[in-house]
N, C-alpha and C. Protein backbone atom coordinates (compact mmCIF):
# COMPACT_ATOMS: atom_id res chain seq x y z
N UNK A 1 5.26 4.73 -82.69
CA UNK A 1 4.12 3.97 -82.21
C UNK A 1 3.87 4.32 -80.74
N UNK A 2 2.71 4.41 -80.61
CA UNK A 2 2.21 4.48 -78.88
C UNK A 2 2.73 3.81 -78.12
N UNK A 3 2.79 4.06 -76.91
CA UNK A 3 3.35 2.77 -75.91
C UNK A 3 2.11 2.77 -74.57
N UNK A 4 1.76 2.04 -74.18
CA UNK A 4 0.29 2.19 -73.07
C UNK A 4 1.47 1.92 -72.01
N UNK A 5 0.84 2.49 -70.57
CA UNK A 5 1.77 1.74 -69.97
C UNK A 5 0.66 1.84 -68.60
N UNK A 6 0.20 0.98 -67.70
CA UNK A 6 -0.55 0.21 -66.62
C UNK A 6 0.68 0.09 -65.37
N UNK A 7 0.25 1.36 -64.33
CA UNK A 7 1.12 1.27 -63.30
C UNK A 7 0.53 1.09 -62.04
N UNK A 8 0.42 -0.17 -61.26
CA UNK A 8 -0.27 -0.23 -59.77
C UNK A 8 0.46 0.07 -58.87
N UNK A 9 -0.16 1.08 -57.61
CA UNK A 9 0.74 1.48 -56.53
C UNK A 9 -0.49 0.86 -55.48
N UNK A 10 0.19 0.38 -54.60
CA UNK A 10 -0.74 0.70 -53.37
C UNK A 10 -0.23 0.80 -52.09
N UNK A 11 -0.68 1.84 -51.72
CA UNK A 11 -0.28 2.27 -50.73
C UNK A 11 -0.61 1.97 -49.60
N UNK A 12 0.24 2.21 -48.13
CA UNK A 12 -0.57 1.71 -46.81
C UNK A 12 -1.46 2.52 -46.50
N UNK A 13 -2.73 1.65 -46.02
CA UNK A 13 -4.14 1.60 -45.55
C UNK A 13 -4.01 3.41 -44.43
N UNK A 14 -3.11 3.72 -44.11
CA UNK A 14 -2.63 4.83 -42.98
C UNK A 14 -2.18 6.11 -43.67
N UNK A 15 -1.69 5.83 -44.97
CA UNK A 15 -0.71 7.02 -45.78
C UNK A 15 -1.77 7.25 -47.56
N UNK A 16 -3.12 6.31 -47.65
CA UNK A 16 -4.07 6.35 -48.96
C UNK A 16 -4.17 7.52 -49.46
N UNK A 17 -4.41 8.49 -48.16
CA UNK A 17 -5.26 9.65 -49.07
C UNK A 17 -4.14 10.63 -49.37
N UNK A 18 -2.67 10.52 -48.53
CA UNK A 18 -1.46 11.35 -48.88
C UNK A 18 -1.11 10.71 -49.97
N UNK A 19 -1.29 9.69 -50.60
CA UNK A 19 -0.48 8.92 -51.61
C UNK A 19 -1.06 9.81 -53.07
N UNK A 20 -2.63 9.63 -52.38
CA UNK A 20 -3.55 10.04 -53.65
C UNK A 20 -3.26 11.52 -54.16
N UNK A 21 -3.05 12.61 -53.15
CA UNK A 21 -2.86 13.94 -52.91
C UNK A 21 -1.50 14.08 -54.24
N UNK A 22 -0.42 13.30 -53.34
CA UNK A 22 0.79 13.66 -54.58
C UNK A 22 0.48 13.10 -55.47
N UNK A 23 -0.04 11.98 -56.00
CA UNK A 23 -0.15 11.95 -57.18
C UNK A 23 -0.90 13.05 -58.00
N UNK A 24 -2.18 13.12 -57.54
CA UNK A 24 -2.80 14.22 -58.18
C UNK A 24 -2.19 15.04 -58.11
N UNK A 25 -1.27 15.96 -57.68
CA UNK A 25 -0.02 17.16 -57.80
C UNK A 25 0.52 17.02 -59.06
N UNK A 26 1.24 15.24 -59.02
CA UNK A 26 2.15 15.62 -60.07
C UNK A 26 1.22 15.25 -61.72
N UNK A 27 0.81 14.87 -61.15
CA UNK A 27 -0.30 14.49 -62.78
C UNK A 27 -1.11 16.18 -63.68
N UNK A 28 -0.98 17.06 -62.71
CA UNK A 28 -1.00 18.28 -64.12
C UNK A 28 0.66 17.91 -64.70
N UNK A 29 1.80 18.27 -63.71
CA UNK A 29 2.97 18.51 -64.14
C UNK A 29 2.93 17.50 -65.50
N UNK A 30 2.66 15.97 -65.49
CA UNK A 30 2.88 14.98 -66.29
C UNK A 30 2.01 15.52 -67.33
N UNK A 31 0.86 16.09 -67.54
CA UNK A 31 -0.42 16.34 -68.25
C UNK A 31 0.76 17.18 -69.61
N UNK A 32 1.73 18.21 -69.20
CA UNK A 32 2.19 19.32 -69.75
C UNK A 32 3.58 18.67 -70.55
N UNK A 33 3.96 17.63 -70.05
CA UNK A 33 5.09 16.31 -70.74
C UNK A 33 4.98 16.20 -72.04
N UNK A 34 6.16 17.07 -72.98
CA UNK A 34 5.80 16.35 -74.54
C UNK A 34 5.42 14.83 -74.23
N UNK A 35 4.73 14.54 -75.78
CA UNK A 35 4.56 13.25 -75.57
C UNK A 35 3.36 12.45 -74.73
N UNK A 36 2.97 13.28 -73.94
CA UNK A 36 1.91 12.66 -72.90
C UNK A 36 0.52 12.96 -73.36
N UNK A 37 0.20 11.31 -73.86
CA UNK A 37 -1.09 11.31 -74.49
C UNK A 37 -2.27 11.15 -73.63
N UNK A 38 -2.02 10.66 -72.65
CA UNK A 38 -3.40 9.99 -71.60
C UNK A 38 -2.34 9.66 -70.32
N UNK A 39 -2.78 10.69 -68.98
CA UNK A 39 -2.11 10.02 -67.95
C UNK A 39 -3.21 10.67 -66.64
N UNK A 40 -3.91 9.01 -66.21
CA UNK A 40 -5.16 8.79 -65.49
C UNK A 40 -5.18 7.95 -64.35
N UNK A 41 -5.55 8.62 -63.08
CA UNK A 41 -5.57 7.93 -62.03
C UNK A 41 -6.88 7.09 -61.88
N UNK A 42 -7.02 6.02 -61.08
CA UNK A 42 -7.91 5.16 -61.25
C UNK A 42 -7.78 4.30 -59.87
N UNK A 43 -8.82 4.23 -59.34
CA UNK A 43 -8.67 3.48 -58.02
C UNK A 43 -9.43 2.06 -57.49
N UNK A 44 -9.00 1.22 -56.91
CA UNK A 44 -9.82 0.01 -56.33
C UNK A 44 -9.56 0.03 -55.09
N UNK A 45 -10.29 -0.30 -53.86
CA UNK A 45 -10.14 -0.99 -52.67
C UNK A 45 -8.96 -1.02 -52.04
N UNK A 46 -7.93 -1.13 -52.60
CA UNK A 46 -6.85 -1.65 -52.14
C UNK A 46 -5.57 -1.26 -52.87
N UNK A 47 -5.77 -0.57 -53.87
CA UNK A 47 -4.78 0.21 -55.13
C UNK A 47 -5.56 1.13 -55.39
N UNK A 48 -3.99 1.86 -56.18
CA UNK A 48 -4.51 2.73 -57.30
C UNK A 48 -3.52 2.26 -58.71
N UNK A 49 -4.18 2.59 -59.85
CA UNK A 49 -3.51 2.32 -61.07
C UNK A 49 -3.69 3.62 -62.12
N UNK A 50 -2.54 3.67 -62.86
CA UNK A 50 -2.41 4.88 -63.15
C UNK A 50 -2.01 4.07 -64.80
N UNK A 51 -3.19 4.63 -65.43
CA UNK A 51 -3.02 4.21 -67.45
C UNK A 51 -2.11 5.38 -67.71
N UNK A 52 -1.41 5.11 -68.57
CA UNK A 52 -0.88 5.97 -69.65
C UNK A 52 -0.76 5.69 -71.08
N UNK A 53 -0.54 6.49 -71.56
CA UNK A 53 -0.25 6.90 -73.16
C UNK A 53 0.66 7.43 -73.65
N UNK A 54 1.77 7.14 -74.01
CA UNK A 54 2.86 7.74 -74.28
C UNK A 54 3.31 7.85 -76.00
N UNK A 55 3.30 8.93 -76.59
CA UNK A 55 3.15 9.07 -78.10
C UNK A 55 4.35 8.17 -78.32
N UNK A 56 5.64 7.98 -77.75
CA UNK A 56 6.76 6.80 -78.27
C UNK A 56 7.51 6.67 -76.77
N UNK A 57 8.10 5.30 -77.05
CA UNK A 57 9.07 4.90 -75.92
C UNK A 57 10.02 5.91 -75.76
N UNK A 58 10.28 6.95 -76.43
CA UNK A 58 11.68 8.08 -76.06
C UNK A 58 10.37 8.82 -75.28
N UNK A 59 9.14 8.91 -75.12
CA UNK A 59 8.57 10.32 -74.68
C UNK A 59 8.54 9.70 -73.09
N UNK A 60 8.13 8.23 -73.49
CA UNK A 60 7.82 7.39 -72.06
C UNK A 60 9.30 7.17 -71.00
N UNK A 61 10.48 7.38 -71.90
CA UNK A 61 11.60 7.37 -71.50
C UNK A 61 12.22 8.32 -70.90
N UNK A 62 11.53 9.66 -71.62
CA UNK A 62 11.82 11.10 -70.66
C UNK A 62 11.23 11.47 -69.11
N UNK A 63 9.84 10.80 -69.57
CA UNK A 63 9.09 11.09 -68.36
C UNK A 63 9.32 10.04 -67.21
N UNK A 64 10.11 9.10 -67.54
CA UNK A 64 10.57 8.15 -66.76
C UNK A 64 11.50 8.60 -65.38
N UNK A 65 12.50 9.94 -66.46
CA UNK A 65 13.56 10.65 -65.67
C UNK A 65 13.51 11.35 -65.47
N UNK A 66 12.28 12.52 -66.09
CA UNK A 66 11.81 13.44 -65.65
C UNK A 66 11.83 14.53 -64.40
N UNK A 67 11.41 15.51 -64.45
CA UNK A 67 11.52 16.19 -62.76
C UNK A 67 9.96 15.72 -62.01
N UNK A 68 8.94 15.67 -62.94
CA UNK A 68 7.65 15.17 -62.49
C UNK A 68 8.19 13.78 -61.24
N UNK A 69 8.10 12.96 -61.68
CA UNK A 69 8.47 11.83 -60.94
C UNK A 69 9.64 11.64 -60.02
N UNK A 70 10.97 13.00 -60.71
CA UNK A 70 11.68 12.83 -59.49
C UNK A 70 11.11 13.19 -58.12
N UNK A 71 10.17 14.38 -58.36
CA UNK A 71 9.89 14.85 -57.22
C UNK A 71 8.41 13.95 -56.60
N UNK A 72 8.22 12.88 -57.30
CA UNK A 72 6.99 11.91 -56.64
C UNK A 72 7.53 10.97 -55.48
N UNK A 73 8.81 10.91 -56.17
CA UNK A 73 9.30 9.39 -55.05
C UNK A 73 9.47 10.01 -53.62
N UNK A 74 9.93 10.42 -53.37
CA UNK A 74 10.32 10.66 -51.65
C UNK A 74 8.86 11.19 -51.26
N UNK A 75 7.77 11.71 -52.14
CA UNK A 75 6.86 12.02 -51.44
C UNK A 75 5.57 10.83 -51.06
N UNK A 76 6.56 9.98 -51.59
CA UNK A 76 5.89 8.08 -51.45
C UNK A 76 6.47 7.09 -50.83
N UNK A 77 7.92 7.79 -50.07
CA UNK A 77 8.39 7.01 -49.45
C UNK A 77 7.73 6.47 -48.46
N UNK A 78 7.60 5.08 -47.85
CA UNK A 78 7.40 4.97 -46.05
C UNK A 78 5.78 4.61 -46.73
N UNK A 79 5.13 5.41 -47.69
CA UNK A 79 3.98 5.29 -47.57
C UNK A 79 3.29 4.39 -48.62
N UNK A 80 3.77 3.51 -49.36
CA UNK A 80 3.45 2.75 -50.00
C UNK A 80 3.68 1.20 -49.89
N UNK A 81 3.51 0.55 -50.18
CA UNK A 81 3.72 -1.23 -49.96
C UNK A 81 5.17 -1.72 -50.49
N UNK A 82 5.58 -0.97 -51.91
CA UNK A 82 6.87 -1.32 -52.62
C UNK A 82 6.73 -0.41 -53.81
N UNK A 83 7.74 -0.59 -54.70
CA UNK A 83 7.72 -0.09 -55.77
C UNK A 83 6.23 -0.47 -56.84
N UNK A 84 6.61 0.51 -57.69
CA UNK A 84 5.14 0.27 -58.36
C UNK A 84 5.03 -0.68 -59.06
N UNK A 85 4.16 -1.55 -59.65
CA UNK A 85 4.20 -2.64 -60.52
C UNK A 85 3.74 -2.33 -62.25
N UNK A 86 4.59 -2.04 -62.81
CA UNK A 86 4.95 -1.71 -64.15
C UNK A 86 4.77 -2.44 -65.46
N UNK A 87 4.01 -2.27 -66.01
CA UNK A 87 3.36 -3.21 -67.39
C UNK A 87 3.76 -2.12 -69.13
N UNK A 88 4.26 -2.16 -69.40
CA UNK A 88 4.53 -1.29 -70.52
C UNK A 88 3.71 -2.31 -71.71
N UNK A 89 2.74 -1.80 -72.31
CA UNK A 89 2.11 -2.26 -73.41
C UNK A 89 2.16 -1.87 -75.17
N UNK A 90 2.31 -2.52 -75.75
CA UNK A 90 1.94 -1.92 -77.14
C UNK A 90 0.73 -2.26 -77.82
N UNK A 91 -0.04 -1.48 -78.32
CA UNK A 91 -1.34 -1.30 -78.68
C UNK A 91 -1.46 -2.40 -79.96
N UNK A 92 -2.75 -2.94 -79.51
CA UNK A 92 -2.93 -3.93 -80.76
C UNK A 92 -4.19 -3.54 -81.28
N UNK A 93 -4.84 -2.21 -81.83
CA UNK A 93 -6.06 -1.63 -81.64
C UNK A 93 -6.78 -2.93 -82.56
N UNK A 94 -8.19 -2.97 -82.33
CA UNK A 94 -9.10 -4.00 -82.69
C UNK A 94 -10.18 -3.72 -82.81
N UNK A 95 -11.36 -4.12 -83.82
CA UNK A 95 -12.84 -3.66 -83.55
C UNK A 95 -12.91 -2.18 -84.24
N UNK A 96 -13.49 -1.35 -83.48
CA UNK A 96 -13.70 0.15 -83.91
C UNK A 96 -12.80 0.76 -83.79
N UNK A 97 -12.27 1.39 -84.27
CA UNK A 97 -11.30 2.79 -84.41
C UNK A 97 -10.98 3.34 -82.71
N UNK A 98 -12.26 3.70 -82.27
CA UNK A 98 -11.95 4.22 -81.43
C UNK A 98 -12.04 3.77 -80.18
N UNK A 99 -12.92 2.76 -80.18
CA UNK A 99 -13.39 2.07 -78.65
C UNK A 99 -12.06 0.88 -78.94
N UNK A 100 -11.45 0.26 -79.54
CA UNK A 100 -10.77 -0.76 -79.39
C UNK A 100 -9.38 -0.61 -79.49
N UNK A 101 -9.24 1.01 -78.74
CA UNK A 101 -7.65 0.97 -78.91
C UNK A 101 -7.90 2.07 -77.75
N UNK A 102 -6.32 2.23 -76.49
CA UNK A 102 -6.80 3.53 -75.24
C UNK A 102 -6.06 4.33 -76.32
């Protein structure tokens, strides 16, 4: 089964557009991740949130430990507010096929 997973970072107002930079770096690397169904940066005012799609909790579990993400953290150190805020979802698709499920 899919696993969605909804990750908010936000970073300080001084370090935004370096925050944005590595992410976009490592998000081809993540793009090429068995398993990686949908992984999308997305921004507000004051965050960024990053959807995913992970074909199963072992794929979401690799990329967890991955080299992608090892090499994200220190390039987020100092420059973010805290750790990211982490929502792991399971899909309850609804409605249409395709609009009512990510």
């Amino acid at each position: 089964m899919s696993v969605v997973v909804v990750a908010t970072i936000v970073p300080k107002a001084e370090h935004r557009d370096e925050v944005i930079a590595a992410i976009k770096e490592t998000i081809a690397q993540v793009h090429g991740e068995d398993g990686c169904e949908l992984y999308a940066l997305h921004e507000a005012a004051d965050r960024l949130v990053m959807v995913e799609k992970w074909e199963s909790g072992d794929a979401l579990s690799t990329h967890s430990k991955g080299p992608a993400l090892t090499a994200l953290g220190p390039k987020l150190a100092g420059k973010v507010a805290g750790a990211p805020d982490l929502v792991v979802l399971r899909p309850m698709p609804a409605g249409d096929a395709i609009k009512g499920a990510v």
